[in-house]
Protein backbone atom coordinates (compact mmCIF):
# COMPACT_ATOMS: atom_id res chain seq x y z
CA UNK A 1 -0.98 -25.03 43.56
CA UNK A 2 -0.89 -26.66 46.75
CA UNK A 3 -1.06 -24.93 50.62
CA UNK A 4 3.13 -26.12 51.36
CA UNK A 5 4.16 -24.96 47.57
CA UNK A 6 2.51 -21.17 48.53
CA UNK A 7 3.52 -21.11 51.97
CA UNK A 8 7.44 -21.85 50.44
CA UNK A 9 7.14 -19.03 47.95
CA UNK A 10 5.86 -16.39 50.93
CA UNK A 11 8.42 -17.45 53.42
CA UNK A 12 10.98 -16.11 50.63
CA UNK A 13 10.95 -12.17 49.69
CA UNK A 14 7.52 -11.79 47.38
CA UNK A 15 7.91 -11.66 44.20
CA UNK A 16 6.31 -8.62 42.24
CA UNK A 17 4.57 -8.47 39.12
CA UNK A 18 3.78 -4.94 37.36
CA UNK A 19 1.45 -4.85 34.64
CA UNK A 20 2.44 -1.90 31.93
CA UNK A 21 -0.33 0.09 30.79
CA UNK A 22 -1.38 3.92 29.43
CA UNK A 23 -2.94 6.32 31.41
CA UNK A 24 -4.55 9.26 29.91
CA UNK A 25 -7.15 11.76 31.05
CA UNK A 26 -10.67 10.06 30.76
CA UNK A 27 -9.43 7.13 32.99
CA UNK A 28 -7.46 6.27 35.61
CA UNK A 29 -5.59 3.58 33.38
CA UNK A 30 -6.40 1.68 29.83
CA UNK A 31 -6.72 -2.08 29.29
CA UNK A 32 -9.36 -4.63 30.80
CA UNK A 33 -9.23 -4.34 33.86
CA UNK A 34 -11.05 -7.23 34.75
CA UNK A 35 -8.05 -9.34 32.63
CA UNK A 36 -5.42 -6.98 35.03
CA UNK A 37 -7.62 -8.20 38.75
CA UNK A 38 -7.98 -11.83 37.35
CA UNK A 39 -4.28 -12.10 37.54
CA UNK A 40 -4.07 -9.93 40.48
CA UNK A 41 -5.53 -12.63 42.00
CA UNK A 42 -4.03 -15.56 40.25
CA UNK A 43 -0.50 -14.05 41.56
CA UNK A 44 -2.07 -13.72 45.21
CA UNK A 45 -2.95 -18.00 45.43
CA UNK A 46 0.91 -18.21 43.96
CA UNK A 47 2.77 -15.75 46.71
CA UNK A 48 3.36 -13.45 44.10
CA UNK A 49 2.76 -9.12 44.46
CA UNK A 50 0.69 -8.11 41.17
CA UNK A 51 0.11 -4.51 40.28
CA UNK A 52 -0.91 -2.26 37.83
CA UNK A 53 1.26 0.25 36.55
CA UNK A 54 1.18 3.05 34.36
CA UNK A 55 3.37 4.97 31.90
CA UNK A 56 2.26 8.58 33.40
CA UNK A 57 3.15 7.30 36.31
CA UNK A 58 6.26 5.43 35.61
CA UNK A 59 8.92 6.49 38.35
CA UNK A 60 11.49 3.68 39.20
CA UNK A 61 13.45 5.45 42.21
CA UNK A 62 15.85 3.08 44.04
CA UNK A 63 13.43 0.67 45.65
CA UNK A 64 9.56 1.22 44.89
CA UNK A 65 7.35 2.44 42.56
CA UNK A 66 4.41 3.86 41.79
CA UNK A 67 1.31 0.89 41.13
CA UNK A 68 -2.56 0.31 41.63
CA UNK A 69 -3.67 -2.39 43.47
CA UNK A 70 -7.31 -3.33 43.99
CA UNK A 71 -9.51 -3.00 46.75
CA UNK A 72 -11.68 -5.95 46.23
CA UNK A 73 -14.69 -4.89 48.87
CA UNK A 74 -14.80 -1.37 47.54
CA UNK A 75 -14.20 -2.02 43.99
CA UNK A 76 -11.40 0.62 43.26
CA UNK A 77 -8.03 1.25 42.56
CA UNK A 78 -5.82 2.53 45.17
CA UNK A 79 -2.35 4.45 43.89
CA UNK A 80 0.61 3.42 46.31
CA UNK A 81 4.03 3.76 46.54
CA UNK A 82 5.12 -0.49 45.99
CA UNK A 83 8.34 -2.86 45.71
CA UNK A 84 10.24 -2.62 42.82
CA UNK A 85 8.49 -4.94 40.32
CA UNK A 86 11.27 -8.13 39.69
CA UNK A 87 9.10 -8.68 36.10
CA UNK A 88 7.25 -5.98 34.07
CA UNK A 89 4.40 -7.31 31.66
CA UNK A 90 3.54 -4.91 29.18
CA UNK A 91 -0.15 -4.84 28.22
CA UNK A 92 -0.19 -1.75 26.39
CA UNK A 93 -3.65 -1.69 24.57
CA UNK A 94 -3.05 0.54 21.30
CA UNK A 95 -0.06 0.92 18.78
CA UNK A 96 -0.79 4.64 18.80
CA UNK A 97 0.18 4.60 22.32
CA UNK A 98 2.72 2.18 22.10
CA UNK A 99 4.42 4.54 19.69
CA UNK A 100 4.33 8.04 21.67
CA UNK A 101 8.02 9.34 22.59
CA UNK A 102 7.12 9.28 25.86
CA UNK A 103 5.77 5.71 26.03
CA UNK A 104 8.90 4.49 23.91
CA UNK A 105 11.02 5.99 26.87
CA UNK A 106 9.21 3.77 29.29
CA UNK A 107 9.85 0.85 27.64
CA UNK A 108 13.44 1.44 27.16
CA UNK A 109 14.18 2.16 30.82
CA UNK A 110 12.28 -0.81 31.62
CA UNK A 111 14.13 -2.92 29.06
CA UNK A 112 17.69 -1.33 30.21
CA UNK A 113 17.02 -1.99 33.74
CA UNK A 114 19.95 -4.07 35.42
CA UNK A 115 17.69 -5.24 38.05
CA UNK A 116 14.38 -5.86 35.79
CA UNK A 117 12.82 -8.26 33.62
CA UNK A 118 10.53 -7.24 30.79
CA UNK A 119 9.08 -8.84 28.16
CA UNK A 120 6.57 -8.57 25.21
CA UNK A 121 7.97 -5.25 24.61
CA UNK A 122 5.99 -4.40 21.25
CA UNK A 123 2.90 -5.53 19.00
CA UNK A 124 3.86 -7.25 16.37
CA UNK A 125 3.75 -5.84 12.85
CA UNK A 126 2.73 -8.22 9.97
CA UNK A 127 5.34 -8.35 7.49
CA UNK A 128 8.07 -8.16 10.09
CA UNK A 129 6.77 -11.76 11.31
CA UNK A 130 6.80 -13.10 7.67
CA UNK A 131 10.34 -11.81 7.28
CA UNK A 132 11.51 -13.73 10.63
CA UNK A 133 9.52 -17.02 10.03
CA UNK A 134 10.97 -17.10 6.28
CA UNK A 135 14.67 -16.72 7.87
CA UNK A 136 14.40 -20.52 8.93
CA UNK A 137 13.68 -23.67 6.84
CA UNK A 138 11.90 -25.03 9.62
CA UNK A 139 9.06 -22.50 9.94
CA UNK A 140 9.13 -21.64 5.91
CA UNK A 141 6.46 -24.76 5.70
CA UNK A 142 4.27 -22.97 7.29
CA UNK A 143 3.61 -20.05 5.74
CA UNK A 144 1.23 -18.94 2.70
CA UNK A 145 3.43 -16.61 -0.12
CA UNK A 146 3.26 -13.05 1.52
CA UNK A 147 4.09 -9.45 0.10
CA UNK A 148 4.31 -6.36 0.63
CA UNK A 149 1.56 -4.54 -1.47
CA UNK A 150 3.09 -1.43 -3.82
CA UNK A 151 1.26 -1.86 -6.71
CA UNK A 152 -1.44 -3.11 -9.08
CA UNK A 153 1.42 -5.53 -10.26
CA UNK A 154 1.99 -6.95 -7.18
CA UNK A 155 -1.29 -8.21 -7.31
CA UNK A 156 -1.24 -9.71 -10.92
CA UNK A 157 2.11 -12.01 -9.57
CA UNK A 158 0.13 -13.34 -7.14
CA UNK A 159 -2.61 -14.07 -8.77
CA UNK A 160 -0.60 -16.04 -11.70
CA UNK A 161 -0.09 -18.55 -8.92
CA UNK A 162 -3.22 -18.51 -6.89
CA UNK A 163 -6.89 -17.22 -7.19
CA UNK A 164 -7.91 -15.77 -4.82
CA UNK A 165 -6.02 -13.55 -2.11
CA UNK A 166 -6.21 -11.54 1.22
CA UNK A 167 -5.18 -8.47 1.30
CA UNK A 168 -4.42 -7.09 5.41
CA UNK A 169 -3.38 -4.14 7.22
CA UNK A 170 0.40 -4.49 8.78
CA UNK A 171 -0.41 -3.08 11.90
CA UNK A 172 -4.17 -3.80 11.43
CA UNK A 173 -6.36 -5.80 14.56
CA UNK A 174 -8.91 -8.37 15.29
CA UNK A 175 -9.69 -8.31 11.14
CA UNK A 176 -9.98 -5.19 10.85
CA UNK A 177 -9.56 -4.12 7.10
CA UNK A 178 -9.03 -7.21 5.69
CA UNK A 179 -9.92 -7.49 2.33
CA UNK A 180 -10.37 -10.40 -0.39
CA UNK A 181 -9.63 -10.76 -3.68
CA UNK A 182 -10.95 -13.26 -6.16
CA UNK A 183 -10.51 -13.79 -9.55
CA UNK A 184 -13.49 -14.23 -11.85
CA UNK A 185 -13.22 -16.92 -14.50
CA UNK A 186 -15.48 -17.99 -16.97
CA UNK A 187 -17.85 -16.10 -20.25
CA UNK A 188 -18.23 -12.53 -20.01
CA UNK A 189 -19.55 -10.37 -17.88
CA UNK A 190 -17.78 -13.03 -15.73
CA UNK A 191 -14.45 -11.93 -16.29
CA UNK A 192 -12.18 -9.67 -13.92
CA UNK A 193 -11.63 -10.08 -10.16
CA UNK A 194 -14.03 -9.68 -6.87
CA UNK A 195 -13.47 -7.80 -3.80
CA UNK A 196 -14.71 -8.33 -0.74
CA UNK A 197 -14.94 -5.84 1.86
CA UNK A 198 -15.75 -6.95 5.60
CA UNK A 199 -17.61 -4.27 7.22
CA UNK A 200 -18.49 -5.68 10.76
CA UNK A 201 -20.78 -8.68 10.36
CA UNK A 202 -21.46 -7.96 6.84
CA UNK A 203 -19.32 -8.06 3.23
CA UNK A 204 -19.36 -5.69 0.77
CA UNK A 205 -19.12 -7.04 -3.35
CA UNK A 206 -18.08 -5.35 -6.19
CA UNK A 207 -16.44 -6.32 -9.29
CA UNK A 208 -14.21 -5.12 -11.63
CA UNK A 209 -13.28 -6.06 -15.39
CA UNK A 210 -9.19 -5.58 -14.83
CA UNK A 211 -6.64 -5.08 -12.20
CA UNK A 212 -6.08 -1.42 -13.60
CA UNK A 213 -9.58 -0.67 -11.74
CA UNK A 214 -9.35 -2.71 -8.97
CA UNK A 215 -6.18 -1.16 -7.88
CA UNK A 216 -7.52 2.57 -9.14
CA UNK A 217 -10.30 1.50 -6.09
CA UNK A 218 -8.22 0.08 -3.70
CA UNK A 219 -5.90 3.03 -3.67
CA UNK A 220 -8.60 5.16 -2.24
CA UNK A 221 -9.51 2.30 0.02
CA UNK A 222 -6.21 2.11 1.56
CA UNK A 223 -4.71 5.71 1.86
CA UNK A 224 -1.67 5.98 3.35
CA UNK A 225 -2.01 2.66 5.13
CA UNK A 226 0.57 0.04 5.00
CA UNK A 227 -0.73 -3.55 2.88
CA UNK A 228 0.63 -6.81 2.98
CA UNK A 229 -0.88 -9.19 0.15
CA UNK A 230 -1.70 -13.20 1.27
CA UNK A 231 -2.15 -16.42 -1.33
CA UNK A 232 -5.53 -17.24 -0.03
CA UNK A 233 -6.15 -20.67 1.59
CA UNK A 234 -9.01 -23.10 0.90
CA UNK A 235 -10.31 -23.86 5.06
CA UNK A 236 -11.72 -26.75 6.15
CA UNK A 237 -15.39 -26.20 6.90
CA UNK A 238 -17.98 -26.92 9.19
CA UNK A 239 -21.41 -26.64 7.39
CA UNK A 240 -19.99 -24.85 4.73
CA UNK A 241 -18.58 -22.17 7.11
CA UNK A 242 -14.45 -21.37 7.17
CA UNK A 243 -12.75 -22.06 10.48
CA UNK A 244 -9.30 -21.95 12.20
CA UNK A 245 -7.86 -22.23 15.09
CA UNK A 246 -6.68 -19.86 17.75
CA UNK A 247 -3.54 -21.55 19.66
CA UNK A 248 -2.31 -19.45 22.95
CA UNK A 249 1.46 -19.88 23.16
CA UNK A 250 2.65 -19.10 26.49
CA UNK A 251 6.47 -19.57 28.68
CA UNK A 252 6.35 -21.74 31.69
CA UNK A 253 8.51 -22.03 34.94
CA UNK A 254 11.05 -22.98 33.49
CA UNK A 255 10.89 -20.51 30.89
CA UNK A 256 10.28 -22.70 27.68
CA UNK A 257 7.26 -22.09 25.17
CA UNK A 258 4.28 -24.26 25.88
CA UNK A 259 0.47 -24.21 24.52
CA UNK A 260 -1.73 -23.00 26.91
CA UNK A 261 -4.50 -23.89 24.62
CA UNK A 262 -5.89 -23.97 21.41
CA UNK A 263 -9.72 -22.62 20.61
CA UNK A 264 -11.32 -22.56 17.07
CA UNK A 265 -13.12 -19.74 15.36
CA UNK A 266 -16.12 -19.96 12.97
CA UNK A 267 -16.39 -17.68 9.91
CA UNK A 268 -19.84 -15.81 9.97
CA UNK A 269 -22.35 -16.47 7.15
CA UNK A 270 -21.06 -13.81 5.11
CA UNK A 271 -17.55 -12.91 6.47
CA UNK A 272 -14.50 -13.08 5.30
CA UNK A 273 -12.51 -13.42 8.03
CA UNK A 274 -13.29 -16.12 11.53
CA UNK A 275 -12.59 -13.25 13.77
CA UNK A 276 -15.45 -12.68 16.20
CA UNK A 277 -15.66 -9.20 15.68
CA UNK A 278 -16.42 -9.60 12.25
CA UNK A 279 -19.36 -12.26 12.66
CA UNK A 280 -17.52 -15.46 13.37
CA UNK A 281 -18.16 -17.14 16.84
CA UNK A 282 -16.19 -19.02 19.19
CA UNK A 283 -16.29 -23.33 19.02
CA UNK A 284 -14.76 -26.61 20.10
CA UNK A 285 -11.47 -27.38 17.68
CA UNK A 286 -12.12 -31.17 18.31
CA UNK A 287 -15.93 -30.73 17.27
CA UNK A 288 -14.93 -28.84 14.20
CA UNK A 289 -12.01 -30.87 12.97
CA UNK A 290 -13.63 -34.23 13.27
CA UNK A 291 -16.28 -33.17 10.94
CA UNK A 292 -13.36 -32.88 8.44
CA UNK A 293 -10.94 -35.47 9.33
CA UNK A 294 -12.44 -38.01 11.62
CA UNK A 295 -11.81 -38.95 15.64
CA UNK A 296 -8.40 -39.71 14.91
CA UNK A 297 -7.54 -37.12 12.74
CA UNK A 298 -8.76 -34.26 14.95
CA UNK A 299 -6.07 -35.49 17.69
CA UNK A 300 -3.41 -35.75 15.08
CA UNK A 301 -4.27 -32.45 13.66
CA UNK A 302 -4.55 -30.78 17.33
CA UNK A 303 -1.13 -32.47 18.42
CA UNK A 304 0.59 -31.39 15.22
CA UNK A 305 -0.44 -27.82 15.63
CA UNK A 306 0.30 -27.89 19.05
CA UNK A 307 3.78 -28.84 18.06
CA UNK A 308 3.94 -26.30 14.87
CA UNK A 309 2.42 -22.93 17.47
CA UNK A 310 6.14 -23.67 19.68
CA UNK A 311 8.21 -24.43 16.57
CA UNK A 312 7.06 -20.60 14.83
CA UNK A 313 7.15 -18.86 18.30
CA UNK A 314 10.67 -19.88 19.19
CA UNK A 315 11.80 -18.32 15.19
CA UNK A 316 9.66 -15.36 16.48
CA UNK A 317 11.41 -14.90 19.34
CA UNK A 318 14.65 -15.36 18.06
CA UNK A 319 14.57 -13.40 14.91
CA UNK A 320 12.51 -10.54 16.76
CA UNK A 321 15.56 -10.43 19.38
CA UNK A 322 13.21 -9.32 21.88
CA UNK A 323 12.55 -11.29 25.54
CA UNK A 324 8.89 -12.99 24.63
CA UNK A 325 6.80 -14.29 27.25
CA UNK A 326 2.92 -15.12 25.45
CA UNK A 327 1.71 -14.96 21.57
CA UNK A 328 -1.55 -16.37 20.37
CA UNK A 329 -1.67 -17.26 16.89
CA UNK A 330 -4.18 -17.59 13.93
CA UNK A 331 -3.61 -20.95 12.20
CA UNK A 332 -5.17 -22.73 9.25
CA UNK A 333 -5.98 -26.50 8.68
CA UNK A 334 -6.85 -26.49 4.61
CA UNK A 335 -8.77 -29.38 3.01
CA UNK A 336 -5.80 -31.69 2.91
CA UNK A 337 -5.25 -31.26 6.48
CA UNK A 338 -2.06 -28.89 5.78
CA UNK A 339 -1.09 -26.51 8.73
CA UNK A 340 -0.57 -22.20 7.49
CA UNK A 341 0.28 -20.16 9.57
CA UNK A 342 -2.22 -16.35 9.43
CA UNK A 343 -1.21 -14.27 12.21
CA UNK A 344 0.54 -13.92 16.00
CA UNK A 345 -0.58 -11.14 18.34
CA UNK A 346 1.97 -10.27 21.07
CA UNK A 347 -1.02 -8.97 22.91
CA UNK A 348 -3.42 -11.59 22.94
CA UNK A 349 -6.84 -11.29 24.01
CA UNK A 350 -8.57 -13.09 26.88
CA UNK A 351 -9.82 -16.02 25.62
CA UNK A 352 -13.07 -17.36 26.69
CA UNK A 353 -12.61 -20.70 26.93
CA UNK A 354 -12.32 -21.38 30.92
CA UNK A 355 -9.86 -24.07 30.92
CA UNK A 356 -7.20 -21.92 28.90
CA UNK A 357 -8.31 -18.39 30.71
CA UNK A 358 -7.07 -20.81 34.09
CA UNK A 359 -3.86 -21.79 32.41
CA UNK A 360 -3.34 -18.39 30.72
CA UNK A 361 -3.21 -17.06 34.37
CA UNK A 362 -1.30 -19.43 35.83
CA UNK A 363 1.68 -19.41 32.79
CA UNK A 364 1.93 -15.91 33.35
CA UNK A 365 2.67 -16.14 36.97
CA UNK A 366 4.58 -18.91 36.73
CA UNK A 367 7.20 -17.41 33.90
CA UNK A 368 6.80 -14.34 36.19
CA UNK A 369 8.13 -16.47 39.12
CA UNK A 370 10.78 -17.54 37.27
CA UNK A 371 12.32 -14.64 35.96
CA UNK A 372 12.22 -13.25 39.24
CA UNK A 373 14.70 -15.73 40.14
CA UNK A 374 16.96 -14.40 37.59
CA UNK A 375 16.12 -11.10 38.68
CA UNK A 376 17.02 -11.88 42.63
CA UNK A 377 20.45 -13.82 41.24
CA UNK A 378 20.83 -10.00 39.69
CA UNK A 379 20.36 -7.90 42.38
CA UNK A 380 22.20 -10.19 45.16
CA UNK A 381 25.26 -9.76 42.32
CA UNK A 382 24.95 -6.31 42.13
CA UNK A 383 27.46 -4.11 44.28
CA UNK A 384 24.69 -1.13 44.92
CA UNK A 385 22.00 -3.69 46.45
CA UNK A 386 22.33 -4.08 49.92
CA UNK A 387 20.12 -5.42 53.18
CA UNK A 388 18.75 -2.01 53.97
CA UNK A 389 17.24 -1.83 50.40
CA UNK A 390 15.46 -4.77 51.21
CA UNK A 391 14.02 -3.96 54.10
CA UNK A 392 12.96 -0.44 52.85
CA UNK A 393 11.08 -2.48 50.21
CA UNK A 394 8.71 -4.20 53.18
CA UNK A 395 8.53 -0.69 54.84
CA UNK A 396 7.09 1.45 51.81
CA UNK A 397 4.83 -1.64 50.37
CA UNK A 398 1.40 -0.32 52.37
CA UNK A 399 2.07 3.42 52.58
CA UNK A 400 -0.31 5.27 50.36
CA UNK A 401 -0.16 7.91 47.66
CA UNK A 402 -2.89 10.15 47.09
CA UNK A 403 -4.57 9.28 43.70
CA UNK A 404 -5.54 11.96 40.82
């Protein structure tokens, strides 16, 4: 952003940013923080306030609230009464907290707010996103046959159709629990199905001669946990190894969905999965899908999923009916160069490629900046908001609060 563009946006009244996060008694606040000072200071270059602020300390009283900002030359947090955030940006880490009375009554003041923008108000949960992207013909394309998984039957209808399958935690992360399932065909002891058990960088075989036993075993596997079952997808490879490709689907100043980026992940050796975690490794997309498809057909393919990541997270948004801001999204080329689309995270990760961590930053701010407009048309509309407000907002911005 240019010097004349920044100097425009500061000679107006700042606009403020508050990141969402959980507190809790080992430390001051949870997420990366390094993710929560990197656009700190991405929002400084673009005239906009960033802060940090927590549920435990969630207090929205008339004209301020209570945030961290960082002290770059001591390295700390300072707590401090600050301007009403126009946007909140919820980057709660865990479901578990995301799903504590208390944290649930944060989020709905924040999403009530008259004067307040909020968005990404919850992870997603698996078979809800299957549900909205099979509600439009558009998006249907895209997406391998999911259910929910009750039973050993359940299973067997699947595999009439396809052999081998995924099996994934609903609210499961970063592959964690993911399971395959193969079926076994040829002369006996041959017979029967496979399953595949990721544990870390490593899988886990064993075999059984019917789906009776498999199911028997996955029973105690699972527990109480919520399954959805996936028809598996034949990957391209590179040197015999799976990949896909991460896309990072982001709003933009003017509020429409546009790809930050799109990174590709490498299955491990003997994983399962391409999630890093689990022993796959980051890598270039164009690399990767011109060792399938040739020159040509690696821009094709990268345009066309491009094109695909905004067409699924508009039906997202619009079948979730929640405000959406960012998604990132698992998506599969197979060996015919078809598009399937795995997985969306309403929380995404950083990623480490540098050219879409810059972008990632900027979008942020940027959709930040303009729902803040909304959010000033708002306030000067509202019959409670008046001139001393605002100038009660510049008084309390550097007074500080004593932190725990």
């Amino acid at each position: 952003m240019d010097a004349t563009a920044i100097n425009l946006h500061r000679k107006r009244k700042r606009p403020t940013l508050a990141i969402l996060t959980y507190a809790d008694e080992k430390r001051i606040f949870r997420g990366n923080q390094k993710n929560f000072i990197d656009l700190i200071e991405t929002g400084e270059q673009w005239g906009v306030r960033v802060y940090v602020m927590t549920t435990s300390d969630f207090k929205l009283n008339g004209t301020h609230a209570i945030g961290y900002k960082y002290h770059a030359p001591s390295r700390t947090w300072k707590k401090r009464l600050l301007p009403l955030p126009d946007v909140v940006y919820n980057r709660i880490p865990y479901r578990k907290f995301e799903l504590l009375p208390e944290v649930q009554q944060v989020i709905q003041t924040c999403i009530r707010h008259g004067q307040i923008h909020f968005f990404n108000p919850s992870f997603f949960n698996k078979w809800a996103l299957f549900e909205w992207l099979n509600k439009s013909k558009e998006s249907r394309p895209f997406i391998p046959a999911t259910r929910r998984l009750h039973s050993g039957d359940d299973l067997e209808k699947l595999f009439r159709s396809h052999p081998f399958l995924y099996l994934k935690p609903i609210r499961g992360k970063a592959g964690k629990g993911i399971m395959k399932v193969s079926r076994l065909v040829g002369k006996a002891p041959y017979n029967g199905y496979e399953l595949s058990i990721q544990d870390k960088t490593k899988s886990h075989i064993s075999r059984y001669p019917n789906v009776n036993k498999l199911w028997s075993h996955l029973q105690e596997i699972i527990g109480s946990k919520e399954y959805i079952i996936q028809q598996g997808i034949t990957l391209s490879t590179y040197k015999q190894r799976p990949f896909d490709l991460r896309v990072l689907v982001q709003k933009n100043q003017k509020g429409a969905w546009s790809v930050a980026g799109i990174g590709a992940r490498l299955a491990g050796k003997l994983s399962i999965t391409t999630h890093v975690p689990r022993g796959g490794s980051i890598d270039d997309p164009s690399k990767l899908l011109t060792a399938s498809f040739g020159q040509d057909g690696s821009k094709k393919m990268i345009a066309k999923a491009k094109k695909t990541a905004i067409l699924l997270a508009r039906q997202i948004e619009k079948a979730s009916g929640q405000t959406l801001g960012e998604m990132s999204m698992d998506v599969g080329v197979d060996t015919d160069g078809e598009l399937w689309f795995f997985e969306a995270n309403s929380k995404p990760m950083k990623f480490d490629e540098p050219p879409i961590r810059k972008k990632s930053l900027e979008n942020l701010i940027r959709y930040s900046l303009h729902l803040s407009k909304s959010a000033a048309v708002r306030t000067a509309a509202s019959p409670h908001t008046s001139s001393s407000n605002k100038s009660g907002q510049d008084s309390i911005a550097n007074q500080s609060i004593t932190g725990r």
